[in-house]
Protein backbone atom coordinates (compact mmCIF):
# COMPACT_ATOMS: atom_id res chain seq x y z
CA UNK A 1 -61.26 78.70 -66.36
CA UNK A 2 -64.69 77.29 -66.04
CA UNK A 3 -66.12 75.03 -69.00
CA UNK A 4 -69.80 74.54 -68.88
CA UNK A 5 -70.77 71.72 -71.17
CA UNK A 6 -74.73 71.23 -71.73
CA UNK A 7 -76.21 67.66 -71.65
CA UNK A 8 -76.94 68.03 -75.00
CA UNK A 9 -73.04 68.45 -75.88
CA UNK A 10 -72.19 65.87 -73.71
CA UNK A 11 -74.85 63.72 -75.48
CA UNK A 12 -72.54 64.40 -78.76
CA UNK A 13 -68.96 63.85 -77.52
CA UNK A 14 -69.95 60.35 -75.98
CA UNK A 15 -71.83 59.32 -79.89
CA UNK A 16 -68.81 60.46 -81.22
CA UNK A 17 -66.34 58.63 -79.20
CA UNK A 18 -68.41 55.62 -79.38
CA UNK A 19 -68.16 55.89 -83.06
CA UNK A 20 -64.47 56.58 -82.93
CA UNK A 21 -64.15 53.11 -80.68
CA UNK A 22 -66.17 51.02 -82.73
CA UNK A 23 -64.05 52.05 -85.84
CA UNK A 24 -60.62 51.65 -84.05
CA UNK A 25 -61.82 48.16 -82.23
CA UNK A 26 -62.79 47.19 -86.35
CA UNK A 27 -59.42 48.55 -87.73
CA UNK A 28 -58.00 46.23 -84.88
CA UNK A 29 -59.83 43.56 -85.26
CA UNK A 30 -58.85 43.39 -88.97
CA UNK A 31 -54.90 43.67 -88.36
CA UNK A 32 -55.08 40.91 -85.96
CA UNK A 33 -57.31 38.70 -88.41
């Protein structure tokens, strides 16, 4: 099974994990602090 994924979808997963990182490394951050 071949999955062809555009740039422009691959533009949108990587924003969206960023995001997802960002909020995790801030949920982190604030159980640590």
């Amino acid at each position: 099974m071949n999955i062809i994924i555009d740039e422009e979808t691959k533009k949108a997963l990587l924003e969206n994990l960023k995001k997802r990182n960002k909020s995790a490394v801030r949920l982190s951050i604030k159980g640590f602090g």
